[in-house]
C-alpha atoms as a PDB file:
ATOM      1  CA  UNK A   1     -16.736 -37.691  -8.768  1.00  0.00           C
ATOM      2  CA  UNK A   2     -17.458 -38.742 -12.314  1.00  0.00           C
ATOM      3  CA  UNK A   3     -14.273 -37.037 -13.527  1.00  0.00           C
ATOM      4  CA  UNK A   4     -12.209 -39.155 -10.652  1.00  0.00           C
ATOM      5  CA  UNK A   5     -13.994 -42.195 -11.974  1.00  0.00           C
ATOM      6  CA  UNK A   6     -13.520 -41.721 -15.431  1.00  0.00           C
ATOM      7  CA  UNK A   7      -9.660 -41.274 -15.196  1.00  0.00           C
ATOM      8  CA  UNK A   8      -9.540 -44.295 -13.266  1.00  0.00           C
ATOM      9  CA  UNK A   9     -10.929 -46.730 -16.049  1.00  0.00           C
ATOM     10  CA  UNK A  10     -13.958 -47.668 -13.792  1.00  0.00           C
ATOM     11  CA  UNK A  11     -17.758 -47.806 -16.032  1.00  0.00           C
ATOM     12  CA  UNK A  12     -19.771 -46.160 -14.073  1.00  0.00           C
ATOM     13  CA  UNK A  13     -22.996 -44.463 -13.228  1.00  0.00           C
ATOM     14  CA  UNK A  14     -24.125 -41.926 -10.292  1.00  0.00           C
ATOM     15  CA  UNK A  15     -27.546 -42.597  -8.801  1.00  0.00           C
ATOM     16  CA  UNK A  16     -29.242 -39.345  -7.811  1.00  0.00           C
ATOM     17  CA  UNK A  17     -32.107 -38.462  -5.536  1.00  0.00           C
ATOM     18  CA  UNK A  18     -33.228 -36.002  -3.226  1.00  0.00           C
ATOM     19  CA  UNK A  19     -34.212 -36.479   0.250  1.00  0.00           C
ATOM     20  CA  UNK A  20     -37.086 -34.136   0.441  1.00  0.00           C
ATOM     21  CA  UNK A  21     -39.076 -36.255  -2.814  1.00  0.00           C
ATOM     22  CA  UNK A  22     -38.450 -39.616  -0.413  1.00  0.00           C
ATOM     23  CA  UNK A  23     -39.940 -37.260   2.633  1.00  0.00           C
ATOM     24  CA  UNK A  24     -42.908 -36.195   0.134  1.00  0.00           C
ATOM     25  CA  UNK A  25     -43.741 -39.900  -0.963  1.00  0.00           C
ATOM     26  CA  UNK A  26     -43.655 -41.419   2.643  1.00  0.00           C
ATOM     27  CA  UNK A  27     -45.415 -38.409   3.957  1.00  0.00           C
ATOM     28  CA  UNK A  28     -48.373 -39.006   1.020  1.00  0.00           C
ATOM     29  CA  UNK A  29     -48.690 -42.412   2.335  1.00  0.00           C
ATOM     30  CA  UNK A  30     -49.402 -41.082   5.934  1.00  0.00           C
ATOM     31  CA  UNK A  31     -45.780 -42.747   7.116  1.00  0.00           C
ATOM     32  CA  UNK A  32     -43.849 -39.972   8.275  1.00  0.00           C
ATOM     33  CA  UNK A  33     -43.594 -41.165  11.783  1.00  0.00           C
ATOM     34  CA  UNK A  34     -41.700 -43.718  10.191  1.00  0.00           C
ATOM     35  CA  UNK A  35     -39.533 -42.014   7.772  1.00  0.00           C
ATOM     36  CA  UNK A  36     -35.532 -43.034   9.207  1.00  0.00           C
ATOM     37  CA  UNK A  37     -36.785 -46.908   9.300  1.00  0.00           C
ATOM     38  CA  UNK A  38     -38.361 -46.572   5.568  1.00  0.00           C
ATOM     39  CA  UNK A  39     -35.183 -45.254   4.248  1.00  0.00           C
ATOM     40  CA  UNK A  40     -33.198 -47.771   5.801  1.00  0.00           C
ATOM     41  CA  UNK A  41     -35.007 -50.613   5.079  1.00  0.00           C
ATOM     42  CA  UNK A  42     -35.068 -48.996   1.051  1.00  0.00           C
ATOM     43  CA  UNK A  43     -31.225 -48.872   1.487  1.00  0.00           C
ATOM     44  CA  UNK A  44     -31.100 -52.470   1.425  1.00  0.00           C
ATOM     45  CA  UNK A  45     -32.749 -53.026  -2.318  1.00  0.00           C
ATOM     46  CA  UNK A  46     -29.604 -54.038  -3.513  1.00  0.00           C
ATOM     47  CA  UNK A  47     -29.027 -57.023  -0.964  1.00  0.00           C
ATOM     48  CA  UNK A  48     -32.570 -57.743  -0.386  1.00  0.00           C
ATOM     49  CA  UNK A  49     -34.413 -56.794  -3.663  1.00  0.00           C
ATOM     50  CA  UNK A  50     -38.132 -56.063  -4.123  1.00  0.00           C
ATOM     51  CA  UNK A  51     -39.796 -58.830  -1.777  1.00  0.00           C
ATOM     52  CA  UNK A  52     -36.840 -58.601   0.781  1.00  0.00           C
ATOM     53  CA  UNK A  53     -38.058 -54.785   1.000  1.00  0.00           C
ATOM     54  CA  UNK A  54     -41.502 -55.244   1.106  1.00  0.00           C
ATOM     55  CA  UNK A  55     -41.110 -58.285   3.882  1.00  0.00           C
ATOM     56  CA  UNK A  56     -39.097 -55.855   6.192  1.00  0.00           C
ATOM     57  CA  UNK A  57     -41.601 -52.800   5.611  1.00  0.00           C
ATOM     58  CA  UNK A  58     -44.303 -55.526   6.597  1.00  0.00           C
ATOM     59  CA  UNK A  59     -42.904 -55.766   9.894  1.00  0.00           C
ATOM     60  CA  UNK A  60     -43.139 -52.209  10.913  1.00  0.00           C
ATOM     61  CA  UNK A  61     -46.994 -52.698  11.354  1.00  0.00           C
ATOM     62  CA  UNK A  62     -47.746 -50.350   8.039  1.00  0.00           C
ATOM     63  CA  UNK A  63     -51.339 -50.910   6.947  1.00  0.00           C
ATOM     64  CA  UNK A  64     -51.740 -52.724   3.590  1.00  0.00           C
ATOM     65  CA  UNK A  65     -53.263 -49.669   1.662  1.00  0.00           C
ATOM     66  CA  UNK A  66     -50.398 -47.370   2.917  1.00  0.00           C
ATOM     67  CA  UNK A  67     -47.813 -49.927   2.422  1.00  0.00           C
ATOM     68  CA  UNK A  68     -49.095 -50.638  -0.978  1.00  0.00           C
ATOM     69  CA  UNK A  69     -49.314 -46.523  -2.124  1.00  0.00           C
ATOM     70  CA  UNK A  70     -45.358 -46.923  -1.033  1.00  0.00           C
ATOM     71  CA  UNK A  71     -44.592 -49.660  -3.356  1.00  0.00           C
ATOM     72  CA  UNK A  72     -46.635 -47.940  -6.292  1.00  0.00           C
ATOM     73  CA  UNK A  73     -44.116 -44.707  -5.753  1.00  0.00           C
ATOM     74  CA  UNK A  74     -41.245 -46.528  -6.114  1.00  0.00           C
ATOM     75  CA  UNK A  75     -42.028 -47.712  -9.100  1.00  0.00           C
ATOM     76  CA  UNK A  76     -42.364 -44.342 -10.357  1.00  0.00           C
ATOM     77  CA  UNK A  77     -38.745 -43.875 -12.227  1.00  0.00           C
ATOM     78  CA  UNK A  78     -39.615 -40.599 -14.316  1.00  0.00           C
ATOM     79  CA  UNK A  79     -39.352 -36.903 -12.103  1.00  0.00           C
ATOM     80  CA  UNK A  80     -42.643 -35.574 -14.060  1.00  0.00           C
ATOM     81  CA  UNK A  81     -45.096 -38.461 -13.653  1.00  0.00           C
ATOM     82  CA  UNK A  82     -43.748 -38.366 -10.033  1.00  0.00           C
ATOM     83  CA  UNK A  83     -44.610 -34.616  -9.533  1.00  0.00           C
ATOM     84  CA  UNK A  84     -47.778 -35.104 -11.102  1.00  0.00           C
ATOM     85  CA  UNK A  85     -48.329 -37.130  -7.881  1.00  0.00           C
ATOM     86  CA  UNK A  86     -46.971 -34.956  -5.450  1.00  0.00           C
ATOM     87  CA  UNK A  87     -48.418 -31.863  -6.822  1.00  0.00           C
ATOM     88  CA  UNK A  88     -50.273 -31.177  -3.564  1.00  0.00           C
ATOM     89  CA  UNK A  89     -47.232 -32.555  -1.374  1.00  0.00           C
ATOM     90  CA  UNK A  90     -44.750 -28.626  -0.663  1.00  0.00           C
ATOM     91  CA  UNK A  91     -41.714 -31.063   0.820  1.00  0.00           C
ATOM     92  CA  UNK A  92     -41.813 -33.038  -2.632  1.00  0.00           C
ATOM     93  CA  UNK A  93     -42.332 -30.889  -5.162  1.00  0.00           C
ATOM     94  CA  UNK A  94     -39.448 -28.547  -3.581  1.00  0.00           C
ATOM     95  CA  UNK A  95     -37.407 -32.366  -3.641  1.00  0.00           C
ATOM     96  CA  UNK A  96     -37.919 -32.317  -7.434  1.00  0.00           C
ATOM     97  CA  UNK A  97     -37.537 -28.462  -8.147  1.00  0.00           C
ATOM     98  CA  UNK A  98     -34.174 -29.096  -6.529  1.00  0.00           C
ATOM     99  CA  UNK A  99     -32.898 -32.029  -8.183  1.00  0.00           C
ATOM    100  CA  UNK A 100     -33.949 -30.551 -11.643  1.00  0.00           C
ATOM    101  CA  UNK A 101     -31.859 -28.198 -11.257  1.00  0.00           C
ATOM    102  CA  UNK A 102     -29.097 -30.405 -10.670  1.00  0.00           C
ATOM    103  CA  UNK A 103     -29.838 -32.591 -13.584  1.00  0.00           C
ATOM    104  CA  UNK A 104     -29.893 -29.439 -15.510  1.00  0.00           C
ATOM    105  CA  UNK A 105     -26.901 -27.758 -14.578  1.00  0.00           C
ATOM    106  CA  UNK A 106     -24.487 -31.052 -14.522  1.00  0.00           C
ATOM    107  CA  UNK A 107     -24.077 -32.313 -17.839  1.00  0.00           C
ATOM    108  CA  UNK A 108     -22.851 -35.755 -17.037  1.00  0.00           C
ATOM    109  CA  UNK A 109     -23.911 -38.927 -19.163  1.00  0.00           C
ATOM    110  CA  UNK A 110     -23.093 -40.503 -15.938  1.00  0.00           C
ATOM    111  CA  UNK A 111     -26.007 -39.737 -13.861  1.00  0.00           C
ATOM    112  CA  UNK A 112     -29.084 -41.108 -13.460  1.00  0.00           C
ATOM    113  CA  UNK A 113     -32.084 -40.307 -11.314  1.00  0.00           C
ATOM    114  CA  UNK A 114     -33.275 -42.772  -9.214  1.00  0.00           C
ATOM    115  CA  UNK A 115     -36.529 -42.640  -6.666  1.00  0.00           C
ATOM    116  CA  UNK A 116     -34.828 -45.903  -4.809  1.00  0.00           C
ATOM    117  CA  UNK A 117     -31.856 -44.241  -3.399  1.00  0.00           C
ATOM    118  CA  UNK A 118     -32.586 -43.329   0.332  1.00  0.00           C
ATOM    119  CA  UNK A 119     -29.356 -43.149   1.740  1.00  0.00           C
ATOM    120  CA  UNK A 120     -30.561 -44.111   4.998  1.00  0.00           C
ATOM    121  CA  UNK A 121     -28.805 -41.772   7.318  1.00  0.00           C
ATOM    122  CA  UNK A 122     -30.603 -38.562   8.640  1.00  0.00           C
ATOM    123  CA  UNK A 123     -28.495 -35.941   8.292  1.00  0.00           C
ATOM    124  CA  UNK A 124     -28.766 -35.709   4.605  1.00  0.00           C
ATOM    125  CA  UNK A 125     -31.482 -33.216   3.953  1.00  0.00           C
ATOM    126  CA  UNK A 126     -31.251 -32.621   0.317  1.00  0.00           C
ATOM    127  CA  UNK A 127     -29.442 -34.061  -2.685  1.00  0.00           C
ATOM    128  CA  UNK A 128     -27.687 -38.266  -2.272  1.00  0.00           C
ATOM    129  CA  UNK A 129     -26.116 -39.297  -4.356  1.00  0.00           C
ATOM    130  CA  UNK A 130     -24.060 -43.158  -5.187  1.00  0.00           C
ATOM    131  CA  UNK A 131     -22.088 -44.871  -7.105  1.00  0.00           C
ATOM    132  CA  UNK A 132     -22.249 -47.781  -8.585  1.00  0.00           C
ATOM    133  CA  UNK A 133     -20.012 -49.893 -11.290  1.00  0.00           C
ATOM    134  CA  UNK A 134     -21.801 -50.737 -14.164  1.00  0.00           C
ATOM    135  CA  UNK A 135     -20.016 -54.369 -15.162  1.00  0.00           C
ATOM    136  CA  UNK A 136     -18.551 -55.464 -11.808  1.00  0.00           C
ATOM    137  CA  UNK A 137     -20.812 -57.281  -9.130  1.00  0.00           C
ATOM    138  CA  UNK A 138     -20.513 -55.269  -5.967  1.00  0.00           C
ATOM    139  CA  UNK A 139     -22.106 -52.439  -4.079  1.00  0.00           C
ATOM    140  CA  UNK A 140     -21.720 -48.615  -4.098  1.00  0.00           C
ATOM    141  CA  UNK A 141     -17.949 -47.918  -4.655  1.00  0.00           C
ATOM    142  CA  UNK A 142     -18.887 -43.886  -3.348  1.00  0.00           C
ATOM    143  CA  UNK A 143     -21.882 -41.915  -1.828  1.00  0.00           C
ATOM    144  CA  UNK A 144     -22.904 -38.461  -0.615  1.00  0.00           C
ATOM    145  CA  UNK A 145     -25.268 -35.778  -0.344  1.00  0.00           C
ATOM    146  CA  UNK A 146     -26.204 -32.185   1.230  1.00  0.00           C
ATOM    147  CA  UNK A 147     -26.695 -31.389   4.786  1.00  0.00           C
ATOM    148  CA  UNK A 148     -28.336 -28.390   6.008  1.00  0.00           C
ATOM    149  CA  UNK A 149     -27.772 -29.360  10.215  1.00  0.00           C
ATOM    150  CA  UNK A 150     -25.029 -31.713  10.687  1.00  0.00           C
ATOM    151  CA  UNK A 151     -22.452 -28.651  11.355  1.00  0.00           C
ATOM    152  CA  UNK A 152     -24.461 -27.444  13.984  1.00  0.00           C
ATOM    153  CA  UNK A 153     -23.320 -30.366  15.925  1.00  0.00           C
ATOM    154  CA  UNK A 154     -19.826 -28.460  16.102  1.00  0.00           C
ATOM    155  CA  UNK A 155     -21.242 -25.130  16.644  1.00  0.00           C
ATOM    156  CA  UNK A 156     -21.511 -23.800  13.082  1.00  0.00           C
ATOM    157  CA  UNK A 157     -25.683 -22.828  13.019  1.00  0.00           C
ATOM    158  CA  UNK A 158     -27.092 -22.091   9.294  1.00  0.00           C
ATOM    159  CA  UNK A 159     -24.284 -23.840   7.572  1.00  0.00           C
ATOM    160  CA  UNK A 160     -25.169 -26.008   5.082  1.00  0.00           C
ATOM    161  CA  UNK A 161     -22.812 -28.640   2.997  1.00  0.00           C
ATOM    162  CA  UNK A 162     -21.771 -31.390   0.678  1.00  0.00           C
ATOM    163  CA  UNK A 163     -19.510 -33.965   1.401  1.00  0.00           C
ATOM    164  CA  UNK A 164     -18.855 -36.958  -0.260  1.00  0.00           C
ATOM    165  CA  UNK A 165     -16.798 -40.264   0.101  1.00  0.00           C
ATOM    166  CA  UNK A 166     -14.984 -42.829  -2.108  1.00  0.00           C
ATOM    167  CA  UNK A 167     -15.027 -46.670  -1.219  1.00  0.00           C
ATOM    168  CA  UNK A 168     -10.877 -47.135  -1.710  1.00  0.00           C
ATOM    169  CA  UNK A 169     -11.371 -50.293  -1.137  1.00  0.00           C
ATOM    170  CA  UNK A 170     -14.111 -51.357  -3.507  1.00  0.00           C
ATOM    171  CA  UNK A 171     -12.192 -49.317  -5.829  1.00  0.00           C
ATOM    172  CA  UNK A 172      -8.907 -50.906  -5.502  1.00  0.00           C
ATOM    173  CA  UNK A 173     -10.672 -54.371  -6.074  1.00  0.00           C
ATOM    174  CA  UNK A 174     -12.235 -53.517  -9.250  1.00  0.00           C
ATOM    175  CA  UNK A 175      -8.944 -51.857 -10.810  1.00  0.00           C
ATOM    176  CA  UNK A 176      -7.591 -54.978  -9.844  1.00  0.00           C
ATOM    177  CA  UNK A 177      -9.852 -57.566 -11.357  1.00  0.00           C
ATOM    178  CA  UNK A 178      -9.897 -55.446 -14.112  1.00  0.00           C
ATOM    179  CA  UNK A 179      -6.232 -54.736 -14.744  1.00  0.00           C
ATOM    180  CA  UNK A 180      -6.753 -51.228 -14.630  1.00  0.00           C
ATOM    181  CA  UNK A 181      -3.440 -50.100 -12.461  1.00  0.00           C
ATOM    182  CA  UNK A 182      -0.852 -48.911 -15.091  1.00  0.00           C
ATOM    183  CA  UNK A 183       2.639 -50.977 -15.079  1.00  0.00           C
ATOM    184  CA  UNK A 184       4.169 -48.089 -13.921  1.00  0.00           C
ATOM    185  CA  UNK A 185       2.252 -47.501 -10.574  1.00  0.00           C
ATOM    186  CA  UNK A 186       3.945 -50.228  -9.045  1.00  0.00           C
ATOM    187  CA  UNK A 187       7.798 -48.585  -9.891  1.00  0.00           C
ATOM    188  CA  UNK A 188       7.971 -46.668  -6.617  1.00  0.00           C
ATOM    189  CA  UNK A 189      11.355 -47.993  -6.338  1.00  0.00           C
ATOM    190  CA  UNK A 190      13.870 -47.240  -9.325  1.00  0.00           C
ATOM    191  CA  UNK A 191      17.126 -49.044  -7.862  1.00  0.00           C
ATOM    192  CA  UNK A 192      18.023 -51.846  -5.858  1.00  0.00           C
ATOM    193  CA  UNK A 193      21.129 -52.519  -4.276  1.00  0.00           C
ATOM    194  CA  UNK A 194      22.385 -55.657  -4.103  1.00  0.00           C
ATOM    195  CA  UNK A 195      23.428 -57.066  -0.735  1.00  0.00           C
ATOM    196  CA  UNK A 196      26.094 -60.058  -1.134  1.00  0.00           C
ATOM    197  CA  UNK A 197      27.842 -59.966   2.536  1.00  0.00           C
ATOM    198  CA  UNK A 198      28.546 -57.508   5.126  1.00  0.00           C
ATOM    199  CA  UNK A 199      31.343 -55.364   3.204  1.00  0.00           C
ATOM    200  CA  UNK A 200      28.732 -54.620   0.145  1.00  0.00           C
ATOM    201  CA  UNK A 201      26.066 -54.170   2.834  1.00  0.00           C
ATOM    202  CA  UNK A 202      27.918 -51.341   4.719  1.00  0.00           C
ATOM    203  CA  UNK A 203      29.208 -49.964   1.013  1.00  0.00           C
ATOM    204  CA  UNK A 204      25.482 -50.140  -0.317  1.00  0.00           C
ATOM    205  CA  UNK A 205      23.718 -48.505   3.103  1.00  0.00           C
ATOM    206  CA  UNK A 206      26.058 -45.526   2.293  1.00  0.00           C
ATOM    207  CA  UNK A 207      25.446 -45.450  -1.496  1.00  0.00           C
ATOM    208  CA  UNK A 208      21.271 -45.822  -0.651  1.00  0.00           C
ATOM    209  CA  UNK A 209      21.485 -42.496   1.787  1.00  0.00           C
ATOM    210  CA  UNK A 210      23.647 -40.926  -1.133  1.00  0.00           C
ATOM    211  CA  UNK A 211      21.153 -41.739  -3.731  1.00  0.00           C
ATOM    212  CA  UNK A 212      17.352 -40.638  -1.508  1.00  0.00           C
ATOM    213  CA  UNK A 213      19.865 -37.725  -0.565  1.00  0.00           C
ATOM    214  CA  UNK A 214      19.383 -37.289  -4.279  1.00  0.00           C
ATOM    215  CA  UNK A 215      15.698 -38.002  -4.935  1.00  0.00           C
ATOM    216  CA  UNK A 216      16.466 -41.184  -6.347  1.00  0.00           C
ATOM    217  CA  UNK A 217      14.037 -43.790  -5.097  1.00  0.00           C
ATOM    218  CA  UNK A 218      15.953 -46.371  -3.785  1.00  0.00           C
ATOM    219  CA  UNK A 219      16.451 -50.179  -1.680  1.00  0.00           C
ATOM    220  CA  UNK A 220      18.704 -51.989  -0.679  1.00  0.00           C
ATOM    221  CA  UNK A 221      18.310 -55.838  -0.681  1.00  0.00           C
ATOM    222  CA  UNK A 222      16.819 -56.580   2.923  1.00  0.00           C
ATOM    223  CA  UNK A 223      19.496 -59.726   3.983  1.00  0.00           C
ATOM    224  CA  UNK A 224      22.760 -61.754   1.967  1.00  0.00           C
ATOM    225  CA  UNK A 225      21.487 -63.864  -0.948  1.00  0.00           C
ATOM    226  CA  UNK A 226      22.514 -65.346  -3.928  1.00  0.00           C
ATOM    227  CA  UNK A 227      22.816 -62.739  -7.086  1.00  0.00           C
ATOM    228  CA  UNK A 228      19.387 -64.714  -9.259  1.00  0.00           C
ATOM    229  CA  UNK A 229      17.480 -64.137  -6.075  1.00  0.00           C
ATOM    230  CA  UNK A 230      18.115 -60.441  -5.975  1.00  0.00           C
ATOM    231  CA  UNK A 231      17.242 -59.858  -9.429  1.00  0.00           C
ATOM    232  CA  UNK A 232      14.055 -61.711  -9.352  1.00  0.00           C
ATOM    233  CA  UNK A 233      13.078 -59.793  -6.915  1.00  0.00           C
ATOM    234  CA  UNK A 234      14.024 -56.665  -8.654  1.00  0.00           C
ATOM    235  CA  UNK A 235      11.968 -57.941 -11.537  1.00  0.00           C
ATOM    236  CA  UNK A 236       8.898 -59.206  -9.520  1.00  0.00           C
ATOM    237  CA  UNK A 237       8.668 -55.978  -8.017  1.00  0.00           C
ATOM    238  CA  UNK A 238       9.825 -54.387 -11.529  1.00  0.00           C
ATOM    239  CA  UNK A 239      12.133 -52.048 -10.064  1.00  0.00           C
ATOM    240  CA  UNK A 240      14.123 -51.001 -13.380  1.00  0.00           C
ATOM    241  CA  UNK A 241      17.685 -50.678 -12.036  1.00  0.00           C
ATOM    242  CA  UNK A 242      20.268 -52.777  -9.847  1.00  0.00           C
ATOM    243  CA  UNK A 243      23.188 -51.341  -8.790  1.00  0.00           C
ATOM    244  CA  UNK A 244      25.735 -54.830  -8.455  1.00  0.00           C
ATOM    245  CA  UNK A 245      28.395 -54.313  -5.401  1.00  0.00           C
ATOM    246  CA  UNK A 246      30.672 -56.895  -5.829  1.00  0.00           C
ATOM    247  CA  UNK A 247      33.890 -56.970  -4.162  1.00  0.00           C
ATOM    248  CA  UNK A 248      36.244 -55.940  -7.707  1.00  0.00           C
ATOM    249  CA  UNK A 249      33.334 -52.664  -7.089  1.00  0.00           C
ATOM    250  CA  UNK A 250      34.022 -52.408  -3.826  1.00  0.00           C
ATOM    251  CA  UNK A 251      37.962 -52.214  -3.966  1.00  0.00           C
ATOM    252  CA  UNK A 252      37.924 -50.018  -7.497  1.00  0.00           C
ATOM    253  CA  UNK A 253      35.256 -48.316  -6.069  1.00  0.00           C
ATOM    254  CA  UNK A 254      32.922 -48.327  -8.912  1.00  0.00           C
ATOM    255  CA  UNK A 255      29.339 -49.022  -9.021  1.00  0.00           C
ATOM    256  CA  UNK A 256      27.858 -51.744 -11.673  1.00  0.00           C
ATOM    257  CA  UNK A 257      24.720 -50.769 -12.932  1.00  0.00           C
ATOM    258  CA  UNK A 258      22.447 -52.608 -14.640  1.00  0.00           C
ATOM    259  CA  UNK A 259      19.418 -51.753 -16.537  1.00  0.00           C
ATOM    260  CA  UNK A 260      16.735 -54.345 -16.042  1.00  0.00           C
ATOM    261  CA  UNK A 261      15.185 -53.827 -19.113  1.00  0.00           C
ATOM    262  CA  UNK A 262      18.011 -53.611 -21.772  1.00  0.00           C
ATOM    263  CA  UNK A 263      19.918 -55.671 -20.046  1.00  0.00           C
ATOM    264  CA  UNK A 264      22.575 -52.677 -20.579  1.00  0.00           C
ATOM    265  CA  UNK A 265      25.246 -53.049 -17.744  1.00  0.00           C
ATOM    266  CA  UNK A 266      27.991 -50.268 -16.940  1.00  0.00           C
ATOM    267  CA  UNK A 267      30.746 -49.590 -14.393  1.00  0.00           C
ATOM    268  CA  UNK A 268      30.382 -46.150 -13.166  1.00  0.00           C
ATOM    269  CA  UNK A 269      31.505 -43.931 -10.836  1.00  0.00           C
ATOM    270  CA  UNK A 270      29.589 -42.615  -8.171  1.00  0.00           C
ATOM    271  CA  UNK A 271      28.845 -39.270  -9.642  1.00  0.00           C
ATOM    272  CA  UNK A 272      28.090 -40.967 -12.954  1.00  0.00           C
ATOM    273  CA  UNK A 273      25.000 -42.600 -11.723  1.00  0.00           C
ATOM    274  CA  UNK A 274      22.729 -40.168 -11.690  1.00  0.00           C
ATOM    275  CA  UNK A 275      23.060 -39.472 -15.105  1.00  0.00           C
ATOM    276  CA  UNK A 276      22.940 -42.457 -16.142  1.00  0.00           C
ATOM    277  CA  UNK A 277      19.619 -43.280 -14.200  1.00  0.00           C
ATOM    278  CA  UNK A 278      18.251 -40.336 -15.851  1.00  0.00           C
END
């Protein structure tokens, strides 16, 4: 994930936790009963922060001593300290022997541990994970995490798994506020045929099959317009070649092609084009 984020451009950082430590703190605070409504309610710290958390854990009926021990774990934002309060709890101290491991085998600046992360869905049973960008305002841009059950759903018993899942569209925003698309991701067409009239539309619907037949990405301009038109569309959508089909092309059948950003313009023939474009 952090390699697909790096070579994207977007700061980042992946939040890490492990299902069984969130299991061991609300079991210590005699709340397991009430374990899928905790973690979803702790999902919402972004929105909600702090007091928007502790308002909505209020409402569950949790006594003020247990609901207090909660709050007092959360706070707790170093893996040591935190086993040091587990240390009689088997479900969170195998949470933390777990994610150790992780932390100790991936050698990432990126990640981060973080008790707050609950991914609020029950089949993760292990490791969550989520990302988050570091200098744009918005939520998790990706998640994920193990699952020792959900395949059993479709029949595969004792299979455990990983999955996880990018937020295209968070992502797209962000490249876009940022300017992070390179020029060049928007050239998926390299030539444009003009369209003038209905002669230099049936010449330039034969020359556009000729050219895809020849893995050159082409279009032809969608209706009759006026030459400026056509090439400001070419340049808005910075398509680097027009091929001009005039009517002197059409009856010395010839093919004027222009390069968009030299300005370079020759008359070739058809089987002169592809070199030229190349």
């Amino acid at each position: 994930m952090t390699e697909t984020y790096t070579a994207l451009n977007i700061q980042h950082v992946i939040k890490v936790n492990n299902r069984k430590i969130l299991q061991g703190v609300i079991e210590s605070c005699n709340l397991l009963d009430k374990m899928t409504l905790i973690t979803t309610i702790i999902d919402k710290l972004d929105k909600i922060q702090w007091s928007g958390v502790k308002e909505e854990l209020k409402k569950l009926d949790i006594p003020d001593a247990d609901l207090n021990l909660l709050m007092d774990y959360m706070q707790i934002g170093d893996l040591n300290q935190l086993a040091a309060k587990l240390a009689n709890n088997p479900m969170g101290m195998k949470g933390i022997e777990e994610l150790k491991f992780v932390l100790e085998k991936m050698e990432v600046g990126t990640i981060e541990y973080d008790i707050t992360l609950a991914r609020g869905i029950d089949y993760y049973t292990g490791f969550i994970c989520e990302v988050k960008c570091t200098n744009a305002e918005m939520g998790s841009i990706g998640a994920g995490g193990r699952y020792d059950n959900l395949t059993a759903v479709f029949g595969g018993q004792n299979m455990s798994g990983v999955g996880v899942s990018f937020g295209v569209e968070r992502i797209y925003d962000i490249m876009e506020e940022q300017g992070l698309f390179p020029a060049t991701i928007f050239n998926s067409t390299k030539v444009l045929i003009t369209n003038f009239d209905q002669d230099s539309q049936a010449v330039g619907f034969d020359l556009l099959r000729w050219l895809r037949k020849n893995n050159i990405s082409s279009e032809q301009y969608p209706s009759s317009g006026k030459l400026d038109k056509q090439l400001k569309y070419a340049n808005n959508k910075k398509i680097p070649f027009v091929i001009l089909l005039g009517s002197n092309e059409i009856a010395n059948k010839t093919y004027a092609v222009k390069n968009m950003d030299s300005g370079e313009q020759r008359e070739l023939k058809r089987d002169e084009i592809l070199l030229f474009l190349n």
